[in-house]
PDB file of N, CA and C in Angstrom:
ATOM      1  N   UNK A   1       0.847  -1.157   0.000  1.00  0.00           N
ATOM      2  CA  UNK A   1       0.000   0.000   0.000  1.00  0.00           C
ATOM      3  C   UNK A   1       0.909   1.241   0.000  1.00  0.00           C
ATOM      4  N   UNK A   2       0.341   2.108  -0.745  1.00  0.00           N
ATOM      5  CA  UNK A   2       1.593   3.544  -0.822  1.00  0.00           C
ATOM      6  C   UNK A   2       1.031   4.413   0.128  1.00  0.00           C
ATOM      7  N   UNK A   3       1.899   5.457   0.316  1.00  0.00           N
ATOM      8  CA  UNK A   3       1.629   6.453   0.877  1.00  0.00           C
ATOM      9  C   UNK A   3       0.118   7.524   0.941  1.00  0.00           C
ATOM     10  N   UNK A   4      -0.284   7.528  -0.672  1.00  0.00           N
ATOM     11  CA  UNK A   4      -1.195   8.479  -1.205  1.00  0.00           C
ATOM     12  C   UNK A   4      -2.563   7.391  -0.392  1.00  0.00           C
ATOM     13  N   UNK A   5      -2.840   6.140  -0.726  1.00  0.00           N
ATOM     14  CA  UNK A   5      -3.667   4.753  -0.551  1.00  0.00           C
ATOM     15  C   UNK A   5      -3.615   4.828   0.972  1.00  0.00           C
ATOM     16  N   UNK A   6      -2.648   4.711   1.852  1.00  0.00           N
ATOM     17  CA  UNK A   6      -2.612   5.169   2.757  1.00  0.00           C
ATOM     18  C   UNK A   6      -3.292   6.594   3.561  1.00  0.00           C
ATOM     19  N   UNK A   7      -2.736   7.726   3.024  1.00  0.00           N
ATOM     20  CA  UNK A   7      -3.296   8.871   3.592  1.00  0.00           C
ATOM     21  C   UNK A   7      -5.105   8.412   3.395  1.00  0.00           C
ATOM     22  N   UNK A   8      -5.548   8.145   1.892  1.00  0.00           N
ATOM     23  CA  UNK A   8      -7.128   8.003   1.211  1.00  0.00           C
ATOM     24  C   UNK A   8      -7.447   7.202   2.172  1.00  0.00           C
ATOM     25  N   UNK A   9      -7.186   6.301   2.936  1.00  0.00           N
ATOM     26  CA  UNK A   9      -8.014   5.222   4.004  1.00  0.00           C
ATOM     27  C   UNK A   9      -7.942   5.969   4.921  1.00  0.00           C
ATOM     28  N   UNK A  10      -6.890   6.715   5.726  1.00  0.00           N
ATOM     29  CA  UNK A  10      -7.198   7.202   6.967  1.00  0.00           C
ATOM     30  C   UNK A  10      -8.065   8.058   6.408  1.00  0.00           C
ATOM     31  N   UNK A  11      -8.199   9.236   5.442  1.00  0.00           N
ATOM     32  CA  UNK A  11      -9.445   9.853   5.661  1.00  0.00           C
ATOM     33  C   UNK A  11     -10.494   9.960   5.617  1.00  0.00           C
ATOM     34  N   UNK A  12     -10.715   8.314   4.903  1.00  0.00           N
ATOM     35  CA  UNK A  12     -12.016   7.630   4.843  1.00  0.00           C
ATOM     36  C   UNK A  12     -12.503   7.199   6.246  1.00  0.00           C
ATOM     37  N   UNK A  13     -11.712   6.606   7.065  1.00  0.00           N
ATOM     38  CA  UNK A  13     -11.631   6.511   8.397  1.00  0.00           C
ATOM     39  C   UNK A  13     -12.215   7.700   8.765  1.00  0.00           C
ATOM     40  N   UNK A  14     -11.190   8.685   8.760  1.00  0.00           N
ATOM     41  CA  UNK A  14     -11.777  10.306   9.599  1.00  0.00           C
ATOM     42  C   UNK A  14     -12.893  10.232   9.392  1.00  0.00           C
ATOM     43  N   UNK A  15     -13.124  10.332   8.077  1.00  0.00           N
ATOM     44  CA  UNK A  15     -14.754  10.780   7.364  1.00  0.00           C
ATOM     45  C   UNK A  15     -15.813   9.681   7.940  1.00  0.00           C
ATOM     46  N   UNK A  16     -15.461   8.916   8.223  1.00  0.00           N
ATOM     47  CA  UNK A  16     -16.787   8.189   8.598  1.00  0.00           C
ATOM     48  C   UNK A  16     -17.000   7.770  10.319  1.00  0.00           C
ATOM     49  N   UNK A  17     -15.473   8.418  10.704  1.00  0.00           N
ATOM     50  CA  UNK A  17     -15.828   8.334  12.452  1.00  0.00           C
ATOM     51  C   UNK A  17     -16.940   9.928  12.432  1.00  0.00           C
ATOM     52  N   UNK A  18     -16.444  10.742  11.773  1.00  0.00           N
ATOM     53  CA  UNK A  18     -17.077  11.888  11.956  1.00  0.00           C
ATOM     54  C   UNK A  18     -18.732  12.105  11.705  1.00  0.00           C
ATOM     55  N   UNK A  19     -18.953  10.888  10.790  1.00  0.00           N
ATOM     56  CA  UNK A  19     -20.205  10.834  10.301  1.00  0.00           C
ATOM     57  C   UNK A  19     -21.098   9.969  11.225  1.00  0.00           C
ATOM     58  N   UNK A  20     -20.010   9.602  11.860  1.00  0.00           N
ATOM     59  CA  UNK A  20     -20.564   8.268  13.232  1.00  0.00           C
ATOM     60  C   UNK A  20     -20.622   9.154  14.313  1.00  0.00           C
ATOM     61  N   UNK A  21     -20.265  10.080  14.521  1.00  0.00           N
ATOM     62  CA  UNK A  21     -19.930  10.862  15.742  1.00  0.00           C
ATOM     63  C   UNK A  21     -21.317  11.581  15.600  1.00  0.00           C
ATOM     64  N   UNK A  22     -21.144  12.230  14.692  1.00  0.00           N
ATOM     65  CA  UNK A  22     -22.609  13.156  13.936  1.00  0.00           C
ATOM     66  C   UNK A  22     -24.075  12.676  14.409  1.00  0.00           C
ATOM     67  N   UNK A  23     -24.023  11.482  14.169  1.00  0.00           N
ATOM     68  CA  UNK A  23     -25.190  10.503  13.738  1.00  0.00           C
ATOM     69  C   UNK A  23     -25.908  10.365  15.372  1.00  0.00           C
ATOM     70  N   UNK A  24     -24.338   9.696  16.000  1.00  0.00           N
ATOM     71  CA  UNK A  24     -24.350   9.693  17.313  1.00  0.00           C
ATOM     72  C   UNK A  24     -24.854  10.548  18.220  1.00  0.00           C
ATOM     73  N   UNK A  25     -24.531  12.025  17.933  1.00  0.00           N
ATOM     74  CA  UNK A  25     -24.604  13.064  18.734  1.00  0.00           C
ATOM     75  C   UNK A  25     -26.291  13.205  18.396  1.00  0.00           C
ATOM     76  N   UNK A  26     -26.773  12.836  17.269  1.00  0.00           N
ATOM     77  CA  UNK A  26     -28.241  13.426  16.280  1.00  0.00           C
ATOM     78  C   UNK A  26     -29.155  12.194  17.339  1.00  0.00           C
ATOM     79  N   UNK A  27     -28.991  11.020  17.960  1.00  0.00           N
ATOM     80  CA  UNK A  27     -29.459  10.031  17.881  1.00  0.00           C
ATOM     81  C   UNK A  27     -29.560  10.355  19.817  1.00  0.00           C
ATOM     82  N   UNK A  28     -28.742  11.190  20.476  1.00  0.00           N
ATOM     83  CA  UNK A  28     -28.377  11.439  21.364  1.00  0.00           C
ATOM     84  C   UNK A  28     -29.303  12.283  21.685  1.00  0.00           C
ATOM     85  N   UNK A  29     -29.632  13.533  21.039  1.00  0.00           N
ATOM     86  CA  UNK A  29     -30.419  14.602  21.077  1.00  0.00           C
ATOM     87  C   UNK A  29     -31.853  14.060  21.055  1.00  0.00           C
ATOM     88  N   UNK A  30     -32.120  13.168  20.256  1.00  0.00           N
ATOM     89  CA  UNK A  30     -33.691  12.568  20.032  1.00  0.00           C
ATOM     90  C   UNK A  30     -33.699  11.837  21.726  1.00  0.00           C
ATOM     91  N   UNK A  31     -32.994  11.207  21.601  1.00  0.00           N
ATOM     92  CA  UNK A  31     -33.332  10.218  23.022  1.00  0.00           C
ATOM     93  C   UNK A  31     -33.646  11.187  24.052  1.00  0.00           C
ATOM     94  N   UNK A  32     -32.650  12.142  24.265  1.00  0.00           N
ATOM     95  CA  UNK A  32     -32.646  13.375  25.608  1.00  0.00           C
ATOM     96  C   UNK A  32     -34.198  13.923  25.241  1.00  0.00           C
ATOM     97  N   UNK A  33     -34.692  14.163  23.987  1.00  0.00           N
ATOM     98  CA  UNK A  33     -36.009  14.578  23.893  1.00  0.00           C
ATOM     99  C   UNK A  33     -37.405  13.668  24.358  1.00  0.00           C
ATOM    100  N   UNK A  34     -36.843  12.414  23.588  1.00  0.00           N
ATOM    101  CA  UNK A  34     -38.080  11.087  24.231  1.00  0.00           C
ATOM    102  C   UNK A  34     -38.154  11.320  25.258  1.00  0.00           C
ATOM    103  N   UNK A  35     -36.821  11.395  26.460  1.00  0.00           N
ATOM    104  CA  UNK A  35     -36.779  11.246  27.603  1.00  0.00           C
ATOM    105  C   UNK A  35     -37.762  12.443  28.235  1.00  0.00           C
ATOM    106  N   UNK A  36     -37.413  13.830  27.696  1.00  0.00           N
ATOM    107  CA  UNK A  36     -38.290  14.825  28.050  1.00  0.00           C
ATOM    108  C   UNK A  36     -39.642  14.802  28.064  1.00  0.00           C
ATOM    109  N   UNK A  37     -40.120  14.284  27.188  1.00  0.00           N
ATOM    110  CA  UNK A  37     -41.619  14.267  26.469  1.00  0.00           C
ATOM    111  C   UNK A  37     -41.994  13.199  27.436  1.00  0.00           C
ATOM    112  N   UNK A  38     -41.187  12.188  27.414  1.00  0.00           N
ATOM    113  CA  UNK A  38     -42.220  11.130  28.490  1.00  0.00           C
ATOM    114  C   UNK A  38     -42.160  11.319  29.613  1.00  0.00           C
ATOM    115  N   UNK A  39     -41.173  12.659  30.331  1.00  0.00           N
ATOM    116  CA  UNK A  39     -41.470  12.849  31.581  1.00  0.00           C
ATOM    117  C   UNK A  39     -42.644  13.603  31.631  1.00  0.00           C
ATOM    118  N   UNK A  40     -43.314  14.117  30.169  1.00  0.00           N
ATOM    119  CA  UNK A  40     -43.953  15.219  30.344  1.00  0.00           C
ATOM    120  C   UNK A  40     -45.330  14.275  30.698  1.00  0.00           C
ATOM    121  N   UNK A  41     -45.137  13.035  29.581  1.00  0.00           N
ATOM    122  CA  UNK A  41     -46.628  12.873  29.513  1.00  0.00           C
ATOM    123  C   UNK A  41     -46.604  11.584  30.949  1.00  0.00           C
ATOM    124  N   UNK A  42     -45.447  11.108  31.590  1.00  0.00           N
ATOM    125  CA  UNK A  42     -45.633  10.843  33.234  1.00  0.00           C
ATOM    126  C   UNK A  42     -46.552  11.762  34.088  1.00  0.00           C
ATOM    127  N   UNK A  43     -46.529  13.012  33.741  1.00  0.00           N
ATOM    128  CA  UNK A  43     -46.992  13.787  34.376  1.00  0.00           C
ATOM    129  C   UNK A  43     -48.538  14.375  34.142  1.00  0.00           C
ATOM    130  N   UNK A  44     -48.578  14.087  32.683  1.00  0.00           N
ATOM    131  CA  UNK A  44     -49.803  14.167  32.204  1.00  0.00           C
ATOM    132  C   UNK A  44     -50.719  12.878  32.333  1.00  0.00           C
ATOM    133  N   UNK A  45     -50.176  11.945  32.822  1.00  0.00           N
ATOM    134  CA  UNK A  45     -50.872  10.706  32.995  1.00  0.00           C
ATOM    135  C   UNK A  45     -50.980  10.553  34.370  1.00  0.00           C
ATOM    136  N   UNK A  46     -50.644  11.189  35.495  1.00  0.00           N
ATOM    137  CA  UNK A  46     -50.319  11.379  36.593  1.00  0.00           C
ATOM    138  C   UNK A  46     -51.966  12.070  37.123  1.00  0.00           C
ATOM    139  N   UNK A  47     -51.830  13.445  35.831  1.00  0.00           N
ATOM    140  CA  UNK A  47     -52.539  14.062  36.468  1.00  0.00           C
ATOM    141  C   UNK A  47     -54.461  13.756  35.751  1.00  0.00           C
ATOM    142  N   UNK A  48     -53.946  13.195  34.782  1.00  0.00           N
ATOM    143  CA  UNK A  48     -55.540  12.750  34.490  1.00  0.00           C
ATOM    144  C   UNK A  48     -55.992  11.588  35.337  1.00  0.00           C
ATOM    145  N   UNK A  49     -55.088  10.819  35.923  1.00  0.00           N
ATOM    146  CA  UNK A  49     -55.307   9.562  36.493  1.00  0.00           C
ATOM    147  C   UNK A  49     -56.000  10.238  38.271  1.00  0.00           C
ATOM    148  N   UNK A  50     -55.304  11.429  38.458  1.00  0.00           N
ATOM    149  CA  UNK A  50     -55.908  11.831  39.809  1.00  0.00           C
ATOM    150  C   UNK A  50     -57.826  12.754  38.888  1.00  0.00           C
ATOM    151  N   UNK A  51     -57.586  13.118  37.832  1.00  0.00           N
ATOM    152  CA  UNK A  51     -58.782  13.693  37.581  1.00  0.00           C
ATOM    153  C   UNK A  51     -59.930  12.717  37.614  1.00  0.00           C
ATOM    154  N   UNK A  52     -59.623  11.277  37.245  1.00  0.00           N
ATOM    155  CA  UNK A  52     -60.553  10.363  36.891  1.00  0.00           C
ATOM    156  C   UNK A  52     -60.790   9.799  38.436  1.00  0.00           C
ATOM    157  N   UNK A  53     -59.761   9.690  39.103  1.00  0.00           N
ATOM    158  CA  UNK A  53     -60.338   9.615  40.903  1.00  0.00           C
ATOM    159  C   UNK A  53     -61.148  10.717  41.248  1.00  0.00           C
ATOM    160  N   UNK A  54     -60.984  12.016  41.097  1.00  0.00           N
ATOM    161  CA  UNK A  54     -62.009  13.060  41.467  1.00  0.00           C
ATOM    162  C   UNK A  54     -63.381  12.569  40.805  1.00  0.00           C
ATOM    163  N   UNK A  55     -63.254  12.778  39.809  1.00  0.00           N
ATOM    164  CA  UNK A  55     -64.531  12.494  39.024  1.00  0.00           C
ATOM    165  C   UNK A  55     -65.314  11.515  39.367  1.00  0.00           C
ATOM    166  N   UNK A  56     -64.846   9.928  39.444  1.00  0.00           N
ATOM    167  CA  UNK A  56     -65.607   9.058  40.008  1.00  0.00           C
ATOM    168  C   UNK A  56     -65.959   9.294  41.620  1.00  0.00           C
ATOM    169  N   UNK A  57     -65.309   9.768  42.567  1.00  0.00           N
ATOM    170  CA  UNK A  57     -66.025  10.306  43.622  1.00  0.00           C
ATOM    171  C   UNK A  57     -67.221  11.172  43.895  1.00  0.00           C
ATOM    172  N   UNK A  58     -67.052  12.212  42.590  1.00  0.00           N
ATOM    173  CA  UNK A  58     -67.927  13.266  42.843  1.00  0.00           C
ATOM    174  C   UNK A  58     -69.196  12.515  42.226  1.00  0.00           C
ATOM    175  N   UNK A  59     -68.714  11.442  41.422  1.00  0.00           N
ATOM    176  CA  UNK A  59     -70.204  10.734  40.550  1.00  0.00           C
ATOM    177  C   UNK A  59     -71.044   9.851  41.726  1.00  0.00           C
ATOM    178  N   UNK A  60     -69.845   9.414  42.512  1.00  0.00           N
ATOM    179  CA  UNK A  60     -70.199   8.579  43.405  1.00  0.00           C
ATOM    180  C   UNK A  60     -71.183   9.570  44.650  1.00  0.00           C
ATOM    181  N   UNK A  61     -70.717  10.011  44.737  1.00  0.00           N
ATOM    182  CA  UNK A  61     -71.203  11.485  45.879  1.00  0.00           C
ATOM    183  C   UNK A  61     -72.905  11.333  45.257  1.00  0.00           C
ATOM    184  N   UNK A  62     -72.342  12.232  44.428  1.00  0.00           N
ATOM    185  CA  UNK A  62     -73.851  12.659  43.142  1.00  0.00           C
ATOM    186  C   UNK A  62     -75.143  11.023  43.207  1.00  0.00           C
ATOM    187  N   UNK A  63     -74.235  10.064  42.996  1.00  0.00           N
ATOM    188  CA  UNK A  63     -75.107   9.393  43.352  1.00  0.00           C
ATOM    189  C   UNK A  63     -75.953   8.869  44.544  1.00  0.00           C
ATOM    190  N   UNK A  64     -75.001   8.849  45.359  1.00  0.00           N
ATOM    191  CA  UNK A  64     -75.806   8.797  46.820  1.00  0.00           C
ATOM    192  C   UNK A  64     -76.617   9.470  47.276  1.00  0.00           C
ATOM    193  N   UNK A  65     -76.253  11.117  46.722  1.00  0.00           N
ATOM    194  CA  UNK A  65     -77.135  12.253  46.655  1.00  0.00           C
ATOM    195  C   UNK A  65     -78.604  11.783  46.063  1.00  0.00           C
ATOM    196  N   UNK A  66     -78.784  11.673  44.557  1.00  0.00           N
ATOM    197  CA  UNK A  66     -79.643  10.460  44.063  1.00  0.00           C
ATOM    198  C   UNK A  66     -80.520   9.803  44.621  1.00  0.00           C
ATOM    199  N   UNK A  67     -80.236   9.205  45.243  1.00  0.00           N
ATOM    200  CA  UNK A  67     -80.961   8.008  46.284  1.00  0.00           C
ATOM    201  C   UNK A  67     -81.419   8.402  47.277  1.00  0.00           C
ATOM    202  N   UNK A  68     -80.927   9.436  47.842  1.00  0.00           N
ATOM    203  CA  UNK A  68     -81.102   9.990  48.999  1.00  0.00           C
ATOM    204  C   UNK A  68     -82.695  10.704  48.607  1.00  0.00           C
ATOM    205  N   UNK A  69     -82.537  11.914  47.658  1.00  0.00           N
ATOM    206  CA  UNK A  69     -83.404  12.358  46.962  1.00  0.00           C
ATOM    207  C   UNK A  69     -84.661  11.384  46.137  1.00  0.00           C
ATOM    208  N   UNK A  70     -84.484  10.357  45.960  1.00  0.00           N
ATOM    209  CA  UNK A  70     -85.341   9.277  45.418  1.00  0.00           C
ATOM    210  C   UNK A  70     -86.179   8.573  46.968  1.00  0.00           C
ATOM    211  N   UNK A  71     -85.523   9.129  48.130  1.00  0.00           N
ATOM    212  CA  UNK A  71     -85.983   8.154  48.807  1.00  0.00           C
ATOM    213  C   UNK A  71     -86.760   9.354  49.549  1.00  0.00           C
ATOM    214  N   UNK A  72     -86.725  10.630  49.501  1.00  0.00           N
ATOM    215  CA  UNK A  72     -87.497  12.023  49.705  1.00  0.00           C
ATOM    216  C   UNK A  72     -88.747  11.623  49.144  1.00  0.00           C
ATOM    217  N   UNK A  73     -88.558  11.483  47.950  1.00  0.00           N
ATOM    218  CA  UNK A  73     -89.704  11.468  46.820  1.00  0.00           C
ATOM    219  C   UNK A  73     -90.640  10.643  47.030  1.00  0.00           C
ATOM    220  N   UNK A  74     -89.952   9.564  47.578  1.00  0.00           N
ATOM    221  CA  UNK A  74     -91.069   8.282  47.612  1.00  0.00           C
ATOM    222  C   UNK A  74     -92.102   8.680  48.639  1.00  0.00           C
ATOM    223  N   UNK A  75     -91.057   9.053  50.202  1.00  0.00           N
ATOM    224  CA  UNK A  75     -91.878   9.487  50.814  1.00  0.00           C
ATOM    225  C   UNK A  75     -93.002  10.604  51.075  1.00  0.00           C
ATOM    226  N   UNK A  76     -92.462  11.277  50.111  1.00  0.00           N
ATOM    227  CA  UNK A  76     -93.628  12.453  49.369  1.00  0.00           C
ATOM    228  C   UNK A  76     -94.725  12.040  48.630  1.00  0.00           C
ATOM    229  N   UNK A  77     -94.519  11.025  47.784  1.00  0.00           N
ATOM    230  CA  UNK A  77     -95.370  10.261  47.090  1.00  0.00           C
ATOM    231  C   UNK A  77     -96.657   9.240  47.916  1.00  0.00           C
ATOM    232  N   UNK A  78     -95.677   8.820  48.634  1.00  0.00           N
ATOM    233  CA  UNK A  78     -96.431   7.966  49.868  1.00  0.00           C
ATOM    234  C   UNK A  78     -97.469   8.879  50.505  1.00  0.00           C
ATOM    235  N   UNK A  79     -96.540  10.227  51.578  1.00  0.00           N
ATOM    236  CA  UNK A  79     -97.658  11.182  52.148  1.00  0.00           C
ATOM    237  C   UNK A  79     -98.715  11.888  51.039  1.00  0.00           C
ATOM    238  N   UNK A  80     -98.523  12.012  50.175  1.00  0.00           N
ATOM    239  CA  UNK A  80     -99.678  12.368  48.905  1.00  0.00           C
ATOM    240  C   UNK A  80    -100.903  11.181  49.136  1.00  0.00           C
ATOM    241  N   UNK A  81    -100.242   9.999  48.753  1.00  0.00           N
ATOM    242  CA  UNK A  81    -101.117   8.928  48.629  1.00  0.00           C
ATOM    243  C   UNK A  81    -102.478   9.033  50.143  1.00  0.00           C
ATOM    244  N   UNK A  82    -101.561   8.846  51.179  1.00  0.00           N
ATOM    245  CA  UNK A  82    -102.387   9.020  51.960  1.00  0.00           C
ATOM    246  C   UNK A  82    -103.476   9.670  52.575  1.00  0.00           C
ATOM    247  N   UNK A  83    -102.471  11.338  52.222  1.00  0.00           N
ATOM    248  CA  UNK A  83    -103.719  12.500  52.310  1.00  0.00           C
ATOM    249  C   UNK A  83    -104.894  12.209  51.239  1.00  0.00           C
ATOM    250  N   UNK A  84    -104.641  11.956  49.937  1.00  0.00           N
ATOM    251  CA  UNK A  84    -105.669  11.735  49.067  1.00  0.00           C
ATOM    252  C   UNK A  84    -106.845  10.080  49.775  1.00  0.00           C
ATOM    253  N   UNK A  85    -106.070   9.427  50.166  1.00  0.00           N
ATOM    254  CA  UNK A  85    -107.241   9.011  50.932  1.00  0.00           C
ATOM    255  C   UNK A  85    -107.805   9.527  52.247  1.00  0.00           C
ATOM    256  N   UNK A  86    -106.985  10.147  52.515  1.00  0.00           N
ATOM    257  CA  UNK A  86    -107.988  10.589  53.952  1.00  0.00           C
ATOM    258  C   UNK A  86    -109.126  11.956  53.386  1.00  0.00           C
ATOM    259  N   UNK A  87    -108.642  11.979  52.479  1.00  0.00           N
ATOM    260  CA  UNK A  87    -109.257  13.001  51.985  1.00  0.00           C
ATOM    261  C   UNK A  87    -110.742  12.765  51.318  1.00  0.00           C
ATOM    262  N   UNK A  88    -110.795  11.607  50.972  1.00  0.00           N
ATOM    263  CA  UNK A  88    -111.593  10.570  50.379  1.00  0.00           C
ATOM    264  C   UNK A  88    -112.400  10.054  51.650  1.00  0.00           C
ATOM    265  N   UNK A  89    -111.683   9.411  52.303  1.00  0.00           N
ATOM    266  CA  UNK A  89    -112.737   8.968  53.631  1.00  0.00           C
ATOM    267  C   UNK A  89    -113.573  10.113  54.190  1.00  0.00           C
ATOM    268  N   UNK A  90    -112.496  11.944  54.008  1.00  0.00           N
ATOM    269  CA  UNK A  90    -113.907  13.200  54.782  1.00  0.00           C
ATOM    270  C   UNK A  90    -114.592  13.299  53.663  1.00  0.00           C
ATOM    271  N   UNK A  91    -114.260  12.860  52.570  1.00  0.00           N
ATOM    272  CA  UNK A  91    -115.500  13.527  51.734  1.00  0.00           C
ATOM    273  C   UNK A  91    -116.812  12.607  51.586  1.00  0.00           C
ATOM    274  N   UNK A  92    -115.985  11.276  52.238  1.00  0.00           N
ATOM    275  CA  UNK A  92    -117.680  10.570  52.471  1.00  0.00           C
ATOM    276  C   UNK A  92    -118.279  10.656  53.459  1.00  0.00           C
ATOM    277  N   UNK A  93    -117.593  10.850  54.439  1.00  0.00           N
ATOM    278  CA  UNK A  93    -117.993  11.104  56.056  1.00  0.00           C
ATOM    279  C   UNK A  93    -118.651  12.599  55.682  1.00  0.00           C
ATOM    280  N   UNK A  94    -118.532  13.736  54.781  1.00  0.00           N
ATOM    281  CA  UNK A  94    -118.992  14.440  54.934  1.00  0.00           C
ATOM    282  C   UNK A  94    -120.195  14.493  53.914  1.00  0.00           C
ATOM    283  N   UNK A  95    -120.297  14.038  52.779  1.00  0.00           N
ATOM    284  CA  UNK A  95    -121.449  13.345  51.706  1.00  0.00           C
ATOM    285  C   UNK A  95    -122.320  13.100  52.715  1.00  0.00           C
ATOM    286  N   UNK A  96    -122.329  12.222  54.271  1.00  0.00           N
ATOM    287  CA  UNK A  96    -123.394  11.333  54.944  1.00  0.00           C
ATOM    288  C   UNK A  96    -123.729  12.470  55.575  1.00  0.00           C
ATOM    289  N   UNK A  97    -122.827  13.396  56.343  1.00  0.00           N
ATOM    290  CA  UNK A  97    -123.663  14.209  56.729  1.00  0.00           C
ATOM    291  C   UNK A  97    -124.161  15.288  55.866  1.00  0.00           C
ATOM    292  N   UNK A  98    -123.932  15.418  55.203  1.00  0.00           N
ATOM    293  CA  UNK A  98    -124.767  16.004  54.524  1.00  0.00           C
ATOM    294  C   UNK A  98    -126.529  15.990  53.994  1.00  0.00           C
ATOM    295  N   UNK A  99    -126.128  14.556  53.645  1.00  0.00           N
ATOM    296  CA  UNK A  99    -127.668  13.717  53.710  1.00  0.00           C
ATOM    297  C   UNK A  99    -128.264  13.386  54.867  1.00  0.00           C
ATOM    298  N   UNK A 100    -127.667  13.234  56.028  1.00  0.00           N
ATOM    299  CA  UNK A 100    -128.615  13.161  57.331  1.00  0.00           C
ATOM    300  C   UNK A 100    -128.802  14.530  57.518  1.00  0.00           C
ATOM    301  N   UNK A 101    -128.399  16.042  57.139  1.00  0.00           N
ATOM    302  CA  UNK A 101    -128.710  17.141  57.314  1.00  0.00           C
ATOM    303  C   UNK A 101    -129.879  17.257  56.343  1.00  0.00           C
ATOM    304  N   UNK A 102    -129.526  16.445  54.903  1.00  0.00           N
ATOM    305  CA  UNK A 102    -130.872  17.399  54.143  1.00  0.00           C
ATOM    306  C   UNK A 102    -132.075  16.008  54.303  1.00  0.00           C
ATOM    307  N   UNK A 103    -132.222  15.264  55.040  1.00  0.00           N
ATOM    308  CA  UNK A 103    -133.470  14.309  55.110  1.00  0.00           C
ATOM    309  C   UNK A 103    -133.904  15.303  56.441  1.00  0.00           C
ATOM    310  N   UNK A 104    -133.275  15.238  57.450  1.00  0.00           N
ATOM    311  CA  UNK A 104    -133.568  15.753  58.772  1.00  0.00           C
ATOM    312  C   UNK A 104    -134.459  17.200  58.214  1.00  0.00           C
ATOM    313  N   UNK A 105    -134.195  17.746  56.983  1.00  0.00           N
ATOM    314  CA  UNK A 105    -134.507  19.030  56.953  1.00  0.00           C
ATOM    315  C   UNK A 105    -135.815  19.180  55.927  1.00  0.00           C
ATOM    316  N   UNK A 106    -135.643  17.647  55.122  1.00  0.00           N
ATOM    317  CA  UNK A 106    -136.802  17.568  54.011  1.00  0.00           C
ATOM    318  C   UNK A 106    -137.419  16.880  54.831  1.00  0.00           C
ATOM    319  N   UNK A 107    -137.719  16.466  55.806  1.00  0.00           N
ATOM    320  CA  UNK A 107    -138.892  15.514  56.894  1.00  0.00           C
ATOM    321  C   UNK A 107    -139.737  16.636  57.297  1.00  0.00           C
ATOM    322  N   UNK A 108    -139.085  18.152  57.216  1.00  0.00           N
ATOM    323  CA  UNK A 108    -139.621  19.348  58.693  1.00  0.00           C
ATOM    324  C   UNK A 108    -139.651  18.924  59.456  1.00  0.00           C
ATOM    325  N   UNK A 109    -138.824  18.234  60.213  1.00  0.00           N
ATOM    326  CA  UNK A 109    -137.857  18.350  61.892  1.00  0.00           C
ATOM    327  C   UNK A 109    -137.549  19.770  62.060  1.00  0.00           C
ATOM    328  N   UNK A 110    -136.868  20.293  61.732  1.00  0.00           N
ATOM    329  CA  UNK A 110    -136.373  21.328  61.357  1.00  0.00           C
ATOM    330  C   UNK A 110    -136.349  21.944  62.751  1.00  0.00           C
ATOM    331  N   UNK A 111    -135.711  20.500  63.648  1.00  0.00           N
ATOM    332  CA  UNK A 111    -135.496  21.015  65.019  1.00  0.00           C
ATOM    333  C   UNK A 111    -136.757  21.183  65.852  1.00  0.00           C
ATOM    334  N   UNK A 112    -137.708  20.628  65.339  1.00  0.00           N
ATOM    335  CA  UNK A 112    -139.252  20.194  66.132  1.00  0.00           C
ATOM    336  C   UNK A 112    -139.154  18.980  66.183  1.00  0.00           C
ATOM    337  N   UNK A 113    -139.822  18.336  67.377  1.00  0.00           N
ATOM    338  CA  UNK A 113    -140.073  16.976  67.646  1.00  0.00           C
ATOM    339  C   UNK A 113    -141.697  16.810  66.529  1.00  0.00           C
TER     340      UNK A 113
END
């Protein structure tokens, strides 16, 4: 191998550590970035993961609330029910007297023996 064949390999050498170095440094920079970005989205997964605990509590809350309120209702529904019958029993209790007032009054008793 001569001198000139010689020098041409080492700077093929140079030239391609440099292009390795390059590549290296390019391949270096991406990783330091992955690394960034997935601390970012650690953090973004961090923080939706505490949002989705809030959320199911407050649903959970909301629901008990729910029930609570469903079980108001019923009993509102219930005291309705009842007044409407008692309401029903004075209006016959008061229908009878009514009719023992208007016979007592179509006889002319009318508070005479």
């Amino acid at each position: 191998m001569t001198n000139e064949e010689m020098e041409r390999t080492m700077q093929f050498i140079v030239e391609q550590q440099a292009q390795t170095t390059t590549k290296l440094d390019q391949t270096i920079d991406r990783v330091n970035r992955t690394e960034e970005q997935l601390a970012k989205l650690t953090v973004d997964i961090a923080n939706l993961t505490e949002d989705v605990r809030t959320l199911k509590e407050t649903s959970e809350t909301q629901s008990r609330s729910l029930d609570v309120l469903a079980g108001i209702v019923q009993k509102l529904a219930d005291g309705q029910q009842q007044l409407l019958e008692s309401q029903r029993r004075t209006d016959e209790r008061l229908n009878t007297f009514i009719t023992v007032v208007e016979r007592y009054i179509s006889e002319g008793r009318n508070g005479r023996p």
